[in-house]
N, C-alpha and C. Protein backbone atom coordinates (compact mmCIF):
# COMPACT_ATOMS: atom_id res chain seq x y z
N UNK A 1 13.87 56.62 -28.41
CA UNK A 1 13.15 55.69 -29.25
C UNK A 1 11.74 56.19 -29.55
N UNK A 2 11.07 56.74 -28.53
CA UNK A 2 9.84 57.21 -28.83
C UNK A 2 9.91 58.50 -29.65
N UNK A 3 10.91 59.46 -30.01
CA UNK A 3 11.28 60.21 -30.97
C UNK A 3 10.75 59.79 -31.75
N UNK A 4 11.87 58.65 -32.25
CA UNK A 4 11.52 58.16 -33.62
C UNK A 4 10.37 57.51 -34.46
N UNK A 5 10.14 56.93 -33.38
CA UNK A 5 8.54 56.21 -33.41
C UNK A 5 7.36 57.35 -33.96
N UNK A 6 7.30 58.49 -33.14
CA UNK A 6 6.74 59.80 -33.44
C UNK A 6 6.98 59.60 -34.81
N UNK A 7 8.39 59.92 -35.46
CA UNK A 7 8.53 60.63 -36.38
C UNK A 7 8.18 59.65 -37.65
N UNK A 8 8.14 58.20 -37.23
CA UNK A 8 8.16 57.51 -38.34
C UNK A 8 6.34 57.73 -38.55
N UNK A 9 5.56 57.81 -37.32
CA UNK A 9 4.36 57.46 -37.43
C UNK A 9 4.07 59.27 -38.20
N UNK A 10 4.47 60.34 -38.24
CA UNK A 10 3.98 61.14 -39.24
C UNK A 10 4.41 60.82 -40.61
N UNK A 11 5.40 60.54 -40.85
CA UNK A 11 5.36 59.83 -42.34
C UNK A 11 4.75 59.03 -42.80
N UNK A 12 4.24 57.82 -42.08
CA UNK A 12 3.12 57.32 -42.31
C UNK A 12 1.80 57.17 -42.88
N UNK A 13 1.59 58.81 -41.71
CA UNK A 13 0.47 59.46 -41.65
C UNK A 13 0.47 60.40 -43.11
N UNK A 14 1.22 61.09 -43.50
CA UNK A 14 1.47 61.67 -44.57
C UNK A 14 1.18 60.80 -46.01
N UNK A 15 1.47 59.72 -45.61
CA UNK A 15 1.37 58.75 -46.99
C UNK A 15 0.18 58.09 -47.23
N UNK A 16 -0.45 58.49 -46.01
CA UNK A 16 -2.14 57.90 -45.97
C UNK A 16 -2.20 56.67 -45.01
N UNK A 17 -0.49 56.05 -44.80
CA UNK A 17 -1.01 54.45 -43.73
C UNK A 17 -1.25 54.83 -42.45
N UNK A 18 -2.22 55.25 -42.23
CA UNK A 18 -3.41 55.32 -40.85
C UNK A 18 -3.22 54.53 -40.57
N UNK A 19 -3.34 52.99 -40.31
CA UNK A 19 -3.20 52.21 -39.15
C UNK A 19 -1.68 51.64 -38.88
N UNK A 20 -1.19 52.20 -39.49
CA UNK A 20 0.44 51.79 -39.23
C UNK A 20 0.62 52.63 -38.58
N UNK A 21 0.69 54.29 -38.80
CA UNK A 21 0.65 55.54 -37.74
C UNK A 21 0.12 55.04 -36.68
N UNK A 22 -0.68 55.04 -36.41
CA UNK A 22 -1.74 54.93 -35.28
C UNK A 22 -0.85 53.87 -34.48
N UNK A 23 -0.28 52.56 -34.77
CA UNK A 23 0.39 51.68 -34.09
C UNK A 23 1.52 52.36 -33.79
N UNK A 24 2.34 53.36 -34.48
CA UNK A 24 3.59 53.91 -34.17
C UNK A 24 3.56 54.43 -33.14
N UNK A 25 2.10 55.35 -32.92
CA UNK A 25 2.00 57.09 -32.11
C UNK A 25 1.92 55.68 -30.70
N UNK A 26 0.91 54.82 -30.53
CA UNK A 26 0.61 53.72 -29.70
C UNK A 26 2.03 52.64 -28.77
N UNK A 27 2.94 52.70 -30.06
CA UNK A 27 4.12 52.46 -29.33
C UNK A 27 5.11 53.27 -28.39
N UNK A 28 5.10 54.52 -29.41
CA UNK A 28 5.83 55.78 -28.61
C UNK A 28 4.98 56.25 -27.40
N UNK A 29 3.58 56.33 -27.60
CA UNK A 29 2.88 56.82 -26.06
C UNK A 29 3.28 55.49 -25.21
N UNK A 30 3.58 54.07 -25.30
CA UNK A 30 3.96 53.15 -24.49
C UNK A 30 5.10 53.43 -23.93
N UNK A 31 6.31 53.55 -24.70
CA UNK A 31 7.51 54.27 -24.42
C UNK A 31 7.37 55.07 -22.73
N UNK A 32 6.54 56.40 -23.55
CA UNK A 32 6.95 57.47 -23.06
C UNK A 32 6.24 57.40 -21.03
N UNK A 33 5.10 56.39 -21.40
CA UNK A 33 4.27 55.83 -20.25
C UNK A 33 4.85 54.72 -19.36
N UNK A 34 5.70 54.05 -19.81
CA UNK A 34 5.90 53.10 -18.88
C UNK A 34 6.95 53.90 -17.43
N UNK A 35 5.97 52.97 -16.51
CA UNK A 35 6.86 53.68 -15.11
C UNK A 35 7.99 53.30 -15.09
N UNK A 36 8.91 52.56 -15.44
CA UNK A 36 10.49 52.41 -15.16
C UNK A 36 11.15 53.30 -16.68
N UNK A 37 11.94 54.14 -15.99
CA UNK A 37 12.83 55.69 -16.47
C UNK A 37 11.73 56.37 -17.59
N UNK A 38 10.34 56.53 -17.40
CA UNK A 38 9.33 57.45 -17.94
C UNK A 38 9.82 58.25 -18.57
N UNK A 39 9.86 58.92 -19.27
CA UNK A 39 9.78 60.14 -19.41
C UNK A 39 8.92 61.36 -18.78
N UNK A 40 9.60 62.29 -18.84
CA UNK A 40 8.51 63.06 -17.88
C UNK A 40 7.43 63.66 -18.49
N UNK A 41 6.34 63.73 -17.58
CA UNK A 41 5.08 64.23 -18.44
C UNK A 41 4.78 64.98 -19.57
N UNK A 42 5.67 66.01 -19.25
CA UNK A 42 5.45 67.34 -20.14
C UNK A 42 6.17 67.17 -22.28
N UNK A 43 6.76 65.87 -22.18
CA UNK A 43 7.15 65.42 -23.39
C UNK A 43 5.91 64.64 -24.10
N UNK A 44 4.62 64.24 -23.41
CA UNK A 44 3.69 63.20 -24.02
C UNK A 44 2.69 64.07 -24.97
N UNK A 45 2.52 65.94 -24.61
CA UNK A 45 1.56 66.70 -25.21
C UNK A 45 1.80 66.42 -26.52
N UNK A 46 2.88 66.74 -27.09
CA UNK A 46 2.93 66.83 -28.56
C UNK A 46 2.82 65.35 -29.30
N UNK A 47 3.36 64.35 -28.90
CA UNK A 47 2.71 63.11 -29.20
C UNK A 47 1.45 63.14 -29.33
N UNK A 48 0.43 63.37 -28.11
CA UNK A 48 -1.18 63.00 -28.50
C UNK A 48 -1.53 64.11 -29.43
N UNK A 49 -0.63 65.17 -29.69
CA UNK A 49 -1.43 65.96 -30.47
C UNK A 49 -1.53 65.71 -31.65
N UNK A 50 -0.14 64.94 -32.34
CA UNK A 50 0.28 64.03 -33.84
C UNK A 50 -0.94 63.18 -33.86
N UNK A 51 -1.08 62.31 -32.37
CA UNK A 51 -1.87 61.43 -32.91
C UNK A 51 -3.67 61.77 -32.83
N UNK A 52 -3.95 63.03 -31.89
CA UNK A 52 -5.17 63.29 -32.29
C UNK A 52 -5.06 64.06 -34.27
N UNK A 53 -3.93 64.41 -34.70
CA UNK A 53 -4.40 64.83 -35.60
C UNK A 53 -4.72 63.99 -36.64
N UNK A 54 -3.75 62.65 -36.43
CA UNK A 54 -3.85 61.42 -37.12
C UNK A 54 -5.55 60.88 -36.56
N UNK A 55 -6.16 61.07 -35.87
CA UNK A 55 -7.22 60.37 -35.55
C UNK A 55 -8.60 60.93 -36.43
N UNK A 56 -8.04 62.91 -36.08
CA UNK A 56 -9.23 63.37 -36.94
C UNK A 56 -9.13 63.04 -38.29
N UNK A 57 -7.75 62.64 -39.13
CA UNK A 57 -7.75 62.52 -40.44
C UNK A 57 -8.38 61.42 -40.89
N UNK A 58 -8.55 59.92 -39.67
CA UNK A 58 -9.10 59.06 -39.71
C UNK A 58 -10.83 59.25 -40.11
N UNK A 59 -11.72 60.50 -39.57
CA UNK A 59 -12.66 60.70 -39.37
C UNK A 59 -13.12 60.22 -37.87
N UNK A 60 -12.19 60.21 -36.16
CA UNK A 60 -12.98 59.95 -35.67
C UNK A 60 -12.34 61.09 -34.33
N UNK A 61 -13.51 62.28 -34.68
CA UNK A 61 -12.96 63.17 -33.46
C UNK A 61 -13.29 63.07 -32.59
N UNK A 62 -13.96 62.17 -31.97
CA UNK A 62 -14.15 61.94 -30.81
C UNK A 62 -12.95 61.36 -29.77
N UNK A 63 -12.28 60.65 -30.49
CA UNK A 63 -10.65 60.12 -29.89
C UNK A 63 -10.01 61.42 -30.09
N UNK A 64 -9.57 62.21 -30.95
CA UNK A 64 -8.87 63.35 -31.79
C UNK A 64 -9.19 64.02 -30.48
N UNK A 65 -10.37 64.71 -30.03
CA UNK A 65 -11.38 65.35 -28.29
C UNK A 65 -10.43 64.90 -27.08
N UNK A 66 -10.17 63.86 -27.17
CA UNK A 66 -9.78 63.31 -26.10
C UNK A 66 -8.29 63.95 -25.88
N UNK A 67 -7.65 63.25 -27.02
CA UNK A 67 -5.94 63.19 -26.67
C UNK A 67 -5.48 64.63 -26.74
N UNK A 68 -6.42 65.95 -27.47
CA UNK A 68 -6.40 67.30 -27.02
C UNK A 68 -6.50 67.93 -25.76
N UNK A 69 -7.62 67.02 -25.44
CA UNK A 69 -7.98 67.40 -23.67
C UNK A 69 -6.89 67.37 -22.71
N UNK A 70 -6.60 65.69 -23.07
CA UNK A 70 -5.46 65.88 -22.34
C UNK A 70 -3.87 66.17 -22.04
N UNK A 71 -3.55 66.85 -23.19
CA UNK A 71 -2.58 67.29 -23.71
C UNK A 71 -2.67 68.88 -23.16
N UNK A 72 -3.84 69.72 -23.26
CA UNK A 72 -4.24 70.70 -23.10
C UNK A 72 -4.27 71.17 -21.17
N UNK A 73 -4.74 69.51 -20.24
CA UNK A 73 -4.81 69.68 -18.87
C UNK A 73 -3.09 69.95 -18.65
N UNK A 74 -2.10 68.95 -19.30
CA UNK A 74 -0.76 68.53 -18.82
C UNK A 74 -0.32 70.02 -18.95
N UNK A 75 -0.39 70.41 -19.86
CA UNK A 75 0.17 72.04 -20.30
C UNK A 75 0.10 73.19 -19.53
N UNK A 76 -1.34 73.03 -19.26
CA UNK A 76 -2.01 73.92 -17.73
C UNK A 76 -1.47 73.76 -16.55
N UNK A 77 -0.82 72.20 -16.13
CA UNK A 77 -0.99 71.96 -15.14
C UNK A 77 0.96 72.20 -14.96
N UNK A 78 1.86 73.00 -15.87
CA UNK A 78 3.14 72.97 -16.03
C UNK A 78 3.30 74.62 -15.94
């Protein structure tokens, strides 16, 4: 489900609806976060990276900083 969620929130993003994306990437990182049958860590990088890219398109890289960072520790740390 969080696949799809991903995938709907780049089309979204493609069409310009930023805050509909942004709620998609927000549902699928819920998905992929909740502790009962998680997913495992190493599937959440490429999510924050959709949605930092959706954030910088927003104009706010300071969130965009973030969800790189930590996308960037999980990767290191695999």
């Amino acid at each position: 489900m969080a696949t799809c969620l991903n995938n709907l929130a780049v089309v979204c993003k493609l069409q310009g609806l930023f805050g509909e994306a942004e709620s998609l990437y927000r549902r699928a990182l819920a998905i992929l976060e909740d502790p009962i049958g998680a997913a495992p860590i190493r599937r959440r990088p490429p999510l924050w990276k959709n949605m930092a890219s959706l954030y910088d398109s927003m104009g706010k890289p300071a969130q965009a900083r973030e969800l790189l960072l930590r996308a960037r520790q999980i990767r290191s740390k695999q």
